[in-house]
N, C-alpha and C. Protein backbone atom coordinates (compact mmCIF):
# COMPACT_ATOMS: atom_id res chain seq x y z
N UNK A 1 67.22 116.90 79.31
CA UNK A 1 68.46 117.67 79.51
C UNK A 1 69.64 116.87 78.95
N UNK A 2 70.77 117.30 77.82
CA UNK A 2 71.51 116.60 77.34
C UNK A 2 72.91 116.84 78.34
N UNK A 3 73.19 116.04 77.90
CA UNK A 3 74.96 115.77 78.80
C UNK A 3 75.54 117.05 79.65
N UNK A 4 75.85 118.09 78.44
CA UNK A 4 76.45 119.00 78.33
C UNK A 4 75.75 119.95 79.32
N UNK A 5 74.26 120.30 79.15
CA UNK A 5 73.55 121.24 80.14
C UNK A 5 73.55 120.63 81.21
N UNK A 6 73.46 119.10 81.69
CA UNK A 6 73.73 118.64 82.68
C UNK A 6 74.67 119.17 83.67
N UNK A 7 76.47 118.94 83.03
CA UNK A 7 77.32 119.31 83.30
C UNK A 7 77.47 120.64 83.81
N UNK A 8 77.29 121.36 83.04
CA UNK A 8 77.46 123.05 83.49
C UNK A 8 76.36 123.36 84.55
N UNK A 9 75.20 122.37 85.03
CA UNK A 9 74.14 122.71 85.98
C UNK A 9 75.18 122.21 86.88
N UNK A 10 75.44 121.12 87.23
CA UNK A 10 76.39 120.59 88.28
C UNK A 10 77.64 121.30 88.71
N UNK A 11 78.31 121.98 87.85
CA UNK A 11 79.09 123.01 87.85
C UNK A 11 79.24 124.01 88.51
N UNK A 12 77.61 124.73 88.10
CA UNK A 12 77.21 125.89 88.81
C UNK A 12 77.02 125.67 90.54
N UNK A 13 76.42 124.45 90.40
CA UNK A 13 75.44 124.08 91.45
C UNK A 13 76.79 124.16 92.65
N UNK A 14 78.03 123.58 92.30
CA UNK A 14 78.83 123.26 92.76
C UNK A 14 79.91 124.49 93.23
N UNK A 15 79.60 125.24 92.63
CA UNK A 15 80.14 126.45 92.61
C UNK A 15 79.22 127.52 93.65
N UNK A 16 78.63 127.24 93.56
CA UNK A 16 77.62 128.19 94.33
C UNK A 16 77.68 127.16 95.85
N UNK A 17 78.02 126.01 95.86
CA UNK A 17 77.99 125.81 97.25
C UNK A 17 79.39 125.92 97.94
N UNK A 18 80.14 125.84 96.72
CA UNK A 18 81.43 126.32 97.65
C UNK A 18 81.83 127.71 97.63
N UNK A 19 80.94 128.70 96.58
CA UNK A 19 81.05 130.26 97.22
C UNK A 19 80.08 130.58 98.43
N UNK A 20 79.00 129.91 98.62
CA UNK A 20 78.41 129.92 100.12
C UNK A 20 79.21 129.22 101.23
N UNK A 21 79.65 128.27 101.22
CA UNK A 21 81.00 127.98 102.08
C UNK A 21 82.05 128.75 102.65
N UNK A 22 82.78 129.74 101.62
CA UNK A 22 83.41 130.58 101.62
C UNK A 22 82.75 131.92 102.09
N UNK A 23 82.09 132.36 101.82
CA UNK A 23 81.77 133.75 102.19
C UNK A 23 80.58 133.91 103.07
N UNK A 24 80.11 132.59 103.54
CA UNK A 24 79.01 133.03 104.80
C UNK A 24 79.90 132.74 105.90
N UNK A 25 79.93 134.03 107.18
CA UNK A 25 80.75 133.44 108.30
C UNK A 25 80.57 131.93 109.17
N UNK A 26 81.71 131.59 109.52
CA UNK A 26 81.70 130.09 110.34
C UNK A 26 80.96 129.09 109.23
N UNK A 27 80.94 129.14 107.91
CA UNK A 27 80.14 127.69 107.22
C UNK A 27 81.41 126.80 106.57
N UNK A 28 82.08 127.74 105.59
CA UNK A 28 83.38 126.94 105.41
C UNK A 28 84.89 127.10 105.82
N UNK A 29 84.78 128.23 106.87
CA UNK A 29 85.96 128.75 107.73
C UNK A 29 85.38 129.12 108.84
N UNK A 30 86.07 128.36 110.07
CA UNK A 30 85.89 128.35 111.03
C UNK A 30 87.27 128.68 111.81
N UNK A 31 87.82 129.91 112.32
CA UNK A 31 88.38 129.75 113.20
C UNK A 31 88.07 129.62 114.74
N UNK A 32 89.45 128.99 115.07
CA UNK A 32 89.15 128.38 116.49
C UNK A 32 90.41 128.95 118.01
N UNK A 33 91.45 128.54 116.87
CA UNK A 33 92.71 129.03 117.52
C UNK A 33 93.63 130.14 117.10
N UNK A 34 93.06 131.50 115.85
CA UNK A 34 93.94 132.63 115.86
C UNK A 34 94.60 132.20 114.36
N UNK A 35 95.17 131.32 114.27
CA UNK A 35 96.43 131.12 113.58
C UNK A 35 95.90 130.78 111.71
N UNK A 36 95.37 129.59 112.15
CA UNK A 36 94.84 129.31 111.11
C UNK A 36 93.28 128.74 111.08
N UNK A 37 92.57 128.84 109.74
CA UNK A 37 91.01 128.53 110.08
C UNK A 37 90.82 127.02 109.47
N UNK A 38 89.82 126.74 110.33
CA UNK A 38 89.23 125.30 110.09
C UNK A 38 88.75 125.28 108.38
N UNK A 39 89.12 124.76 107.76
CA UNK A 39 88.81 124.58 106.50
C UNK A 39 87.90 123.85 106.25
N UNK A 40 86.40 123.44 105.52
CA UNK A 40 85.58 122.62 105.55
C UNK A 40 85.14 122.60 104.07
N UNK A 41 85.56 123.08 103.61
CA UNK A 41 85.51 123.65 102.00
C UNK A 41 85.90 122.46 100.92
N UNK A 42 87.04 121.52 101.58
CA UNK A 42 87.30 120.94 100.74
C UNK A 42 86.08 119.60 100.66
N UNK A 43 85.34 119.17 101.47
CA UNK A 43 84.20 118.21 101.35
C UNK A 43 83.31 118.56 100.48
N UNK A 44 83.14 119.52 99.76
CA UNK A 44 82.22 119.62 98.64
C UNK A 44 83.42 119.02 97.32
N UNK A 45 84.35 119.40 97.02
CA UNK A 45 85.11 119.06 96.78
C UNK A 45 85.80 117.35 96.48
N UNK A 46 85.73 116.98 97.83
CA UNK A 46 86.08 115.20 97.51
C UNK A 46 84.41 115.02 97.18
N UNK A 47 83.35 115.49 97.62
CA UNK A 47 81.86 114.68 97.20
C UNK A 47 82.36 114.79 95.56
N UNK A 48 82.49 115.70 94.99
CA UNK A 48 82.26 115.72 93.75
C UNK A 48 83.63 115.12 92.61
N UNK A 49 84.72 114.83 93.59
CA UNK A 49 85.77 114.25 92.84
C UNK A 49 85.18 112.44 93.00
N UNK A 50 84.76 112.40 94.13
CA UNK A 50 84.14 110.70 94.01
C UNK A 50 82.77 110.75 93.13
N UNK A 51 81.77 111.89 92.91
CA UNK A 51 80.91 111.55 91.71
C UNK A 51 81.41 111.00 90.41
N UNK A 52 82.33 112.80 90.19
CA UNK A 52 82.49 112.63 88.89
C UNK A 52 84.12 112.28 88.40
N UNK A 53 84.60 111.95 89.04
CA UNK A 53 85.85 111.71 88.64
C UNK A 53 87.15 112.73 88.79
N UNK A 54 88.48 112.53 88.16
CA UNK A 54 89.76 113.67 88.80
C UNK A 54 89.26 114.64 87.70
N UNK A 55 88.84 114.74 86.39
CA UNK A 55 88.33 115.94 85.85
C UNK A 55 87.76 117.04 86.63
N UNK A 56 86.42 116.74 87.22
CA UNK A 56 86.06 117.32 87.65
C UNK A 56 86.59 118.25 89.51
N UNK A 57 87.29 116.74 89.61
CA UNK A 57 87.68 117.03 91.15
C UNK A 57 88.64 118.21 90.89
N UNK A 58 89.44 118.02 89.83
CA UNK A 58 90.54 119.52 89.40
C UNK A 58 90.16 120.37 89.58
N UNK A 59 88.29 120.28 88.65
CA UNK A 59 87.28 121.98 88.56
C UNK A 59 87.34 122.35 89.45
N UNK A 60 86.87 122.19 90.73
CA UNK A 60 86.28 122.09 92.08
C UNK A 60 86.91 122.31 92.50
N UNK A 61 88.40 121.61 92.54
CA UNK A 61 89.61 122.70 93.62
C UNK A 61 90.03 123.51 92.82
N UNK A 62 90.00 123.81 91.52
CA UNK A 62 90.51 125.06 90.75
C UNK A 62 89.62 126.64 92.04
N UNK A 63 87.91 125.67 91.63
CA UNK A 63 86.86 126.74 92.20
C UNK A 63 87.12 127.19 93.99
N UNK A 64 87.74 126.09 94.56
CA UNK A 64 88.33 126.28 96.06
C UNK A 64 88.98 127.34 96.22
N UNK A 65 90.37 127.09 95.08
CA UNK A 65 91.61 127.81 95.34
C UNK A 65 90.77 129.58 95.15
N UNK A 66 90.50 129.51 93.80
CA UNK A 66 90.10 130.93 93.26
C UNK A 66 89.17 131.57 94.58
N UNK A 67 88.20 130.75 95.07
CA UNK A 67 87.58 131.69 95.89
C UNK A 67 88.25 131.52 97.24
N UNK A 68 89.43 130.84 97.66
CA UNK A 68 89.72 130.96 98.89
C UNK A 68 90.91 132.13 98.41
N UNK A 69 91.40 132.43 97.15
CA UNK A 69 92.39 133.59 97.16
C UNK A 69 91.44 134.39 97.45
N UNK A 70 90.38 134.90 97.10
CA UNK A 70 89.20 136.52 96.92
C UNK A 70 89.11 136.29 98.18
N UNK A 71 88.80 135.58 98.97
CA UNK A 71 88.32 135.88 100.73
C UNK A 71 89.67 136.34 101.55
N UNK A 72 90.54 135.94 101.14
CA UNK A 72 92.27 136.39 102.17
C UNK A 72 91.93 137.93 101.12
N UNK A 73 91.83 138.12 100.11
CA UNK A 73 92.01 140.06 99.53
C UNK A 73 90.66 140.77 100.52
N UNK A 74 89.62 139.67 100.70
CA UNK A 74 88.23 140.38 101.18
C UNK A 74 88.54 140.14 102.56
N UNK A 75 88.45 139.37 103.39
CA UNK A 75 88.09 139.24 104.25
C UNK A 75 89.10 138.57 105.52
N UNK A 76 90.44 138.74 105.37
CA UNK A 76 91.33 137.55 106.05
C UNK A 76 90.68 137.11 107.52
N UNK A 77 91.18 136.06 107.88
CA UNK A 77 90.46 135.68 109.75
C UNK A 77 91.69 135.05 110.41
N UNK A 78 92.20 134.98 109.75
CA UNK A 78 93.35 133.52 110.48
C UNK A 78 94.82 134.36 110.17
N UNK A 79 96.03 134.26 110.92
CA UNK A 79 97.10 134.94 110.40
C UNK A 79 97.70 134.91 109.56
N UNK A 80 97.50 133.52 108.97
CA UNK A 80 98.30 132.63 107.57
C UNK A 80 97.22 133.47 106.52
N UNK A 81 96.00 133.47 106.44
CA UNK A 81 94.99 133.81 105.83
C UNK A 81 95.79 134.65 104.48
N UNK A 82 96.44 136.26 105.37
CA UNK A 82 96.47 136.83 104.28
C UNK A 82 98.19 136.21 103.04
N UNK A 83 99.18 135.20 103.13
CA UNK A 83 99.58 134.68 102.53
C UNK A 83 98.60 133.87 101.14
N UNK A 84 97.54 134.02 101.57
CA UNK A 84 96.85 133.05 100.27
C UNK A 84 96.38 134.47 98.91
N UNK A 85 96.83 135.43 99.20
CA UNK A 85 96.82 136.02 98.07
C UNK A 85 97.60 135.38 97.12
N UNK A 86 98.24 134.90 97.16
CA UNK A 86 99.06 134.28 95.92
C UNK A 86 98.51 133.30 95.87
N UNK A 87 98.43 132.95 94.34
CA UNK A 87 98.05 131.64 93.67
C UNK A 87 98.53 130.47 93.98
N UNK A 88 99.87 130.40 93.89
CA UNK A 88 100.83 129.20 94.88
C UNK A 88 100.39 128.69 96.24
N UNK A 89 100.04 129.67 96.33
CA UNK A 89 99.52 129.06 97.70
C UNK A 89 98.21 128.80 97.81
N UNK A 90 97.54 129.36 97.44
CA UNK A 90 95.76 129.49 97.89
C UNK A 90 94.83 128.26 96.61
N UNK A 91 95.75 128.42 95.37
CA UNK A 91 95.06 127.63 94.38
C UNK A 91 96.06 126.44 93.81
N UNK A 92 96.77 126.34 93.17
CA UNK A 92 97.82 124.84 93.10
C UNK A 92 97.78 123.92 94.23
N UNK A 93 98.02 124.33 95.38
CA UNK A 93 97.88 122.65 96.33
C UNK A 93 95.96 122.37 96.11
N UNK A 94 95.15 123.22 96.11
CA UNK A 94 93.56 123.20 96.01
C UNK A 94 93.72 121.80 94.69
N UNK A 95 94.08 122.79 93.57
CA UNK A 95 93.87 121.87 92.32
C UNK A 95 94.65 120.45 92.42
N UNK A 96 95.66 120.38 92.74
CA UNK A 96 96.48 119.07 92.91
C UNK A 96 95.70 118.44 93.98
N UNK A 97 95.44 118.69 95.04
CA UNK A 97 94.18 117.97 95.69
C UNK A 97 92.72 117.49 94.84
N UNK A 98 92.28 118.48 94.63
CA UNK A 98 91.26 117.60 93.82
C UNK A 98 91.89 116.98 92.67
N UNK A 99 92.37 117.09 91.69
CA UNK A 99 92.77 115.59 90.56
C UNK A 99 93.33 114.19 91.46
N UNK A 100 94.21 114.68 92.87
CA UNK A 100 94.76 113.58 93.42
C UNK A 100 93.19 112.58 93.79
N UNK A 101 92.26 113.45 94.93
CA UNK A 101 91.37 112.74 94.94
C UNK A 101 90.21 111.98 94.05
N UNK A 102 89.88 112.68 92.96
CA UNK A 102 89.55 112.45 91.63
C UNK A 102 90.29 110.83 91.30
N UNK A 103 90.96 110.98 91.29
CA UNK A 103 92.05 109.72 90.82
C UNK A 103 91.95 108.28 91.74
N UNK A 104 91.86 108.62 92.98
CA UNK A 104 91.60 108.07 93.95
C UNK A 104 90.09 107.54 94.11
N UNK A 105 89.31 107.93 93.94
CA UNK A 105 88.22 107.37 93.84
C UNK A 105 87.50 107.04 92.46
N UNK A 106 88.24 107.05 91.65
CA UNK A 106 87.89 106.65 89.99
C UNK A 106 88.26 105.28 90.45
N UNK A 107 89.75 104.80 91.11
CA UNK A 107 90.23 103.80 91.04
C UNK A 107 89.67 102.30 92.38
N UNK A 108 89.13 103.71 93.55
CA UNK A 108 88.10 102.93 94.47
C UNK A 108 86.93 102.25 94.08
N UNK A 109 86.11 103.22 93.28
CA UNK A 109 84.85 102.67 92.33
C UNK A 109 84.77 101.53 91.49
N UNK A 110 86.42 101.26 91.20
CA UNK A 110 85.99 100.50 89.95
C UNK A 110 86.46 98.57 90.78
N UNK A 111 86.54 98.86 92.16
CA UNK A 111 86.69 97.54 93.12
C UNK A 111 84.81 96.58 92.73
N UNK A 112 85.49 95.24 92.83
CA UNK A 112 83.81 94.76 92.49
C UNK A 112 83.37 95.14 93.84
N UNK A 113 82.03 95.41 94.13
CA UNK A 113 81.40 96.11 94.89
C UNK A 113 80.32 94.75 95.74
N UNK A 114 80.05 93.82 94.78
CA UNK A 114 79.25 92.69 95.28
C UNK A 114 80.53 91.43 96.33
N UNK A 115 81.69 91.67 95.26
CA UNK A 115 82.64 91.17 96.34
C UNK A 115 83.42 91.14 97.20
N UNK A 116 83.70 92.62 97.13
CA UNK A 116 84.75 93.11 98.11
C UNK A 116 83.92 94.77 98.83
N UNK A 117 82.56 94.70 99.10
CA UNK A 117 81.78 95.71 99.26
C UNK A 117 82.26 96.39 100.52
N UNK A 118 82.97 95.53 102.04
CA UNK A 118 83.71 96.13 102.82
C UNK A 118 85.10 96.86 102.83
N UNK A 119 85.30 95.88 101.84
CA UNK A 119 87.23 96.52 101.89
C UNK A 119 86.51 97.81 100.90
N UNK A 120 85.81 98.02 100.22
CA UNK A 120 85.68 99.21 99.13
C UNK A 120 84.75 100.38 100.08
N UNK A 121 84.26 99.80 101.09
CA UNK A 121 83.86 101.34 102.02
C UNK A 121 84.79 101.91 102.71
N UNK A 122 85.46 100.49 103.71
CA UNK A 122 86.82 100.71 104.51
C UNK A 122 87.85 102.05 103.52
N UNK A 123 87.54 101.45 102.28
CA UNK A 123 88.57 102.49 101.63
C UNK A 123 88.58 104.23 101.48
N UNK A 124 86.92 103.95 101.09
CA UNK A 124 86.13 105.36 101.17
C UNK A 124 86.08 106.03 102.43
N UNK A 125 86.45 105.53 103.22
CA UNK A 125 86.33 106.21 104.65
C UNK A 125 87.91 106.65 105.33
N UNK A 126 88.34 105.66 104.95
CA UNK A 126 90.11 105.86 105.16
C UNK A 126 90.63 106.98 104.43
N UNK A 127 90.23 106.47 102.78
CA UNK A 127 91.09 107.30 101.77
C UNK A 127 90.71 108.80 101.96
N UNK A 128 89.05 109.16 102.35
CA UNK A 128 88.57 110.82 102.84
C UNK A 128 89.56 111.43 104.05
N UNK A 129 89.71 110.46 104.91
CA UNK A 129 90.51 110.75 106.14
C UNK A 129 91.73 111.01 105.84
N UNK A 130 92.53 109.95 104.96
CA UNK A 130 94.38 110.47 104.70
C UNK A 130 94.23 111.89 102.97
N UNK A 131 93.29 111.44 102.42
CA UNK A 131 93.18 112.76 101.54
C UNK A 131 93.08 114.21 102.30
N UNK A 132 92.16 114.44 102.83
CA UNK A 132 92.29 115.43 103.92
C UNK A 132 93.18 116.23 104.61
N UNK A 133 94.02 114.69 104.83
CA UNK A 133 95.27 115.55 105.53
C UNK A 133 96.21 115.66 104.02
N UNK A 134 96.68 115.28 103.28
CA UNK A 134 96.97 115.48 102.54
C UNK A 134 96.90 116.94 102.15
N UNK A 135 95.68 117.24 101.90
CA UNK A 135 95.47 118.59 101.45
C UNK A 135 95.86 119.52 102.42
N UNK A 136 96.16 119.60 103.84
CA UNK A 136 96.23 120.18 104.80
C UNK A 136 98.05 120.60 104.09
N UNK A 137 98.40 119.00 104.08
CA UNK A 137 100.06 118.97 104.19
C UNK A 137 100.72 119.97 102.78
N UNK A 138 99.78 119.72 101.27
CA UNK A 138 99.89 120.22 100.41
C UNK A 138 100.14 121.77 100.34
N UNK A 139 98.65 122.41 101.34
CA UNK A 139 98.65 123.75 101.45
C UNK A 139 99.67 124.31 102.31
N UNK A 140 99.88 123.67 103.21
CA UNK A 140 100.91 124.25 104.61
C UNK A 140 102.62 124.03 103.92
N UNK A 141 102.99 122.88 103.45
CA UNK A 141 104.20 122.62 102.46
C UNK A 141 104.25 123.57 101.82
N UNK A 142 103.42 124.07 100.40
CA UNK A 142 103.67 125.12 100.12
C UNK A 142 104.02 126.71 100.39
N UNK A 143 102.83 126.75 101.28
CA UNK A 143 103.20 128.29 102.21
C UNK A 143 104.58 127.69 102.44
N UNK A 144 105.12 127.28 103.41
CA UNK A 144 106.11 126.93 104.34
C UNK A 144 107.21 127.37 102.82
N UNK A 145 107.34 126.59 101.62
CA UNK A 145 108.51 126.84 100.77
C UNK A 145 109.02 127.73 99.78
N UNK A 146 107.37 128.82 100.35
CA UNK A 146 107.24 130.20 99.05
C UNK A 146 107.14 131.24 100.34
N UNK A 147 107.37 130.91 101.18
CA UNK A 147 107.12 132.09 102.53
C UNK A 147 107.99 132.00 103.91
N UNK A 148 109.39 130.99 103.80
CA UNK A 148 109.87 130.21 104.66
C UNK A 148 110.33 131.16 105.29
N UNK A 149 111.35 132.56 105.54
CA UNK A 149 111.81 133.43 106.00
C UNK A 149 110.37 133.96 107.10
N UNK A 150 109.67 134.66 105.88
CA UNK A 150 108.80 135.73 107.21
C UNK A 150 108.32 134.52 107.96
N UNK A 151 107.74 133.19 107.86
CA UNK A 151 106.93 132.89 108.47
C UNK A 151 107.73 132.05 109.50
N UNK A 152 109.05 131.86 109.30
CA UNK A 152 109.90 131.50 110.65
C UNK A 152 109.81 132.83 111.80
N UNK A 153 110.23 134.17 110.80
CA UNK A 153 110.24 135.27 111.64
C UNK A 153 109.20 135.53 112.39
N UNK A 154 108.05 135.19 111.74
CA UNK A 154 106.63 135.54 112.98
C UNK A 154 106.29 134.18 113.89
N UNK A 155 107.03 133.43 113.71
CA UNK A 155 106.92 131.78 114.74
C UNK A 155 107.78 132.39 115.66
N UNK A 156 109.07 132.83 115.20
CA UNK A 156 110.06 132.96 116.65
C UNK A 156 109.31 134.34 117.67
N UNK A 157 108.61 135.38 116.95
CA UNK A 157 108.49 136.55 116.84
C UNK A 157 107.23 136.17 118.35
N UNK A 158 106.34 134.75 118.20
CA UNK A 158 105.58 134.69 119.26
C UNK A 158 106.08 133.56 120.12
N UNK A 159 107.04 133.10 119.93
CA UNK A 159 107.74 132.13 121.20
C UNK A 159 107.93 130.63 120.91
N UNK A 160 107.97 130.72 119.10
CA UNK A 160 108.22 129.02 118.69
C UNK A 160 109.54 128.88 117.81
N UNK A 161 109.40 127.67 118.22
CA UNK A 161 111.63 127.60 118.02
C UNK A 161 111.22 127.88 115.99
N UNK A 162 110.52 127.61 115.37
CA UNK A 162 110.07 127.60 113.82
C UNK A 162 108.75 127.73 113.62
N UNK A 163 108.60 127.93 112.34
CA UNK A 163 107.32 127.95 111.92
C UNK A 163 106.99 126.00 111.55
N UNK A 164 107.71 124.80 111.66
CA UNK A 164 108.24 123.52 111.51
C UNK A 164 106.64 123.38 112.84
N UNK A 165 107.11 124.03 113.66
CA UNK A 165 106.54 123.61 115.05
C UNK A 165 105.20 123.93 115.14
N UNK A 166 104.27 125.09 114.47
CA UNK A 166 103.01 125.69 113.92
C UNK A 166 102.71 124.34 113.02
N UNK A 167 103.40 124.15 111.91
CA UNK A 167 102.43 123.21 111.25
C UNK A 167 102.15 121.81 111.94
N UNK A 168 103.07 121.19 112.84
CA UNK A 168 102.22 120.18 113.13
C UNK A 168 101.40 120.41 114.62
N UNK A 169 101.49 121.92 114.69
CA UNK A 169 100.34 122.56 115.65
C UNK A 169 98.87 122.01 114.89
N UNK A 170 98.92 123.11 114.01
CA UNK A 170 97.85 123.20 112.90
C UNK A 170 97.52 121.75 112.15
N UNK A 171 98.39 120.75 112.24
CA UNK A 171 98.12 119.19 111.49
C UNK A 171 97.66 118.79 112.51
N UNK A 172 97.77 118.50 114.29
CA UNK A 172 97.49 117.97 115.29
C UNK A 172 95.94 118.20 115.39
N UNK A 173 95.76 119.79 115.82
CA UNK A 173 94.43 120.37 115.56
C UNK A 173 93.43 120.41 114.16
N UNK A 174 93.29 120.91 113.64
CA UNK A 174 92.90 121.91 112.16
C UNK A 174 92.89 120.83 111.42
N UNK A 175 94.02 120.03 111.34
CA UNK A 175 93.82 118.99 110.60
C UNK A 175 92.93 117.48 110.20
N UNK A 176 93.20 117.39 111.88
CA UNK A 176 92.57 116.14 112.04
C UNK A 176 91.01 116.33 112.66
N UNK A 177 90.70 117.62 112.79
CA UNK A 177 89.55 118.16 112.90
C UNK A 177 88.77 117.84 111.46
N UNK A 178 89.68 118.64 110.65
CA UNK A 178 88.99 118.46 109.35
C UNK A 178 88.79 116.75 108.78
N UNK A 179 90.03 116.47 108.85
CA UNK A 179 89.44 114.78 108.37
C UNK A 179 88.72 114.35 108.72
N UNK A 180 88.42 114.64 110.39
CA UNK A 180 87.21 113.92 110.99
C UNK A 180 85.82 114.04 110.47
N UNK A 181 85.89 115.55 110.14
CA UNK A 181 84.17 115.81 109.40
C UNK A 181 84.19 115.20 108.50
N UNK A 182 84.92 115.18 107.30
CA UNK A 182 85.20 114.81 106.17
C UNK A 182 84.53 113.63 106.13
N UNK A 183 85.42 112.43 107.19
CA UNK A 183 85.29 111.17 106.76
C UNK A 183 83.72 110.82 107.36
N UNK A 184 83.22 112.19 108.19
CA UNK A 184 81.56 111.16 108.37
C UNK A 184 80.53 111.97 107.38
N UNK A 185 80.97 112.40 106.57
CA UNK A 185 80.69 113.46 105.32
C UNK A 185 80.50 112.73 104.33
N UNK A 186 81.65 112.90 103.36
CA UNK A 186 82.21 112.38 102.39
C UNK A 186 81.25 111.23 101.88
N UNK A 187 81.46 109.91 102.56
CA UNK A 187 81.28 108.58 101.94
C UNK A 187 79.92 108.30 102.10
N UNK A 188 79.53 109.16 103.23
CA UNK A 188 77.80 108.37 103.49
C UNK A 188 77.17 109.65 102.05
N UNK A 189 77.61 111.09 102.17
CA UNK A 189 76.92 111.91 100.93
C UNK A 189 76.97 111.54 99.91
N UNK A 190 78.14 110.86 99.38
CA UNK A 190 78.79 110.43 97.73
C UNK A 190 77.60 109.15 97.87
N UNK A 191 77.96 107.92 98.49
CA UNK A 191 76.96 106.58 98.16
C UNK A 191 75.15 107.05 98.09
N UNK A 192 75.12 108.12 99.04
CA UNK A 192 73.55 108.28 99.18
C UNK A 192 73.51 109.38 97.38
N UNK A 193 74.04 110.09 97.32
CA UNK A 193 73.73 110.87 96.17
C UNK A 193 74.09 109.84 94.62
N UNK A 194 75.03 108.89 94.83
CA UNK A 194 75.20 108.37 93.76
C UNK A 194 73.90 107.10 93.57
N UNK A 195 73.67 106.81 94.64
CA UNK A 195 72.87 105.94 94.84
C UNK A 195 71.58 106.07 93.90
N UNK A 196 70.83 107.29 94.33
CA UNK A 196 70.03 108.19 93.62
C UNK A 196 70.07 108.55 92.69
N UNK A 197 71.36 108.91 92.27
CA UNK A 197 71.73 109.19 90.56
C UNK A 197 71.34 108.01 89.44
N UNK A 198 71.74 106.97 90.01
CA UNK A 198 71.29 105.83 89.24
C UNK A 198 70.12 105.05 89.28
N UNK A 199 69.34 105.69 90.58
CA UNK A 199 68.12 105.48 90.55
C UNK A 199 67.50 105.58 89.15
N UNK A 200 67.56 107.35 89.05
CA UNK A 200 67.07 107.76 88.70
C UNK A 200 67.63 107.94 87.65
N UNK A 201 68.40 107.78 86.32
CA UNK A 201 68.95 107.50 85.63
C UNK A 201 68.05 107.03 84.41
């Protein structure tokens, strides 16, 4: 198999696990509390920005954003949900997340590994955890600066002084929910799959 068919298998492969993420109930959206859904979508996502680099990590949240816009037109669950019809919101913070993480672990990888093999996991485990929220802050920032009117109006509308006061609802919860999977996700899947890659190589 040359480079290229490689690539587009990994692609697919990658694509198909984050449209099964997306569209089987409770696998990559989970709501819990009404408002907004547990996101789990983006860990296929950092696995494959720490394989293959921010190229690919871009693809991957390009593939996030696009299919998390089609599920808010198909299927909304969460109240924020149906705001992700727009691209601004549902796909740009996606893609700027993956190249950020992409970038981030191009530059983790390339730590010597025989000498500094703790500080370079410590990192992989940290950097999944503050990327995470990152992406949380990316997606919610945006809504918040392309939607700031209605979505104050429906914060006051159920008994919160702003919609200011929802997001670090949703960062307290939702958020640090998600980093948590992430970070016992992320670093042990990427080392065990890369591990293997070069096995077998």
């Amino acid at each position: 198999m040359n480079n290229k068919v490689r690539s587009l298998t990994i692609d697919a492969m990658m694509l198909a696990i984050i449209a099964l993420m997306t569209f089987v109930p409770n696998l990559g959206y989970i709501t819990l509390f009404g408002v907004a859904s547990n996101t789990l979508i983006h860990i296929p996502v950092l696995i494959g920005a720490y394989l293959f680099g921010w190229k690919k990590g871009g693809i991957y949240g390009f593939f996030f954003g696009i299919l998390s816009l089609c599920k808010a037109l198909q299927s909304p669950s969460g109240l924020l949900d149906a705001y992700f019809i727009n691209p601004l919101i549902s796909v740009l913070p996606r893609v700027a997340f993956g190249l950020l993480a992409g970038f981030f672990f191009e530059i983790v990888k390339k730590i010597d590994a025989q000498n500094l093999k703790a500080f370079k996991i410590t990192l992989l485990y940290v950097g999944t955890f503050v990327l995470t929220i990152i992406h949380s802050i990316l997606t919610l920032g945006t809504l918040y600066l392309l939607e700031f009117q209605a979505l104050n109006e429906m914060a006051v509308s159920n008994n919160y002084a702003s919609f200011w006061i929802v997001i670090l609802g949703i960062l307290a919860t939702n958020g640090l929910i998600e980093a948590g999977i992430a970070t016992v996700i992320v670093p042990n899947a990427g080392l065990v799959i890369e591990k293997a890659t070069l096995k077998n190589a």
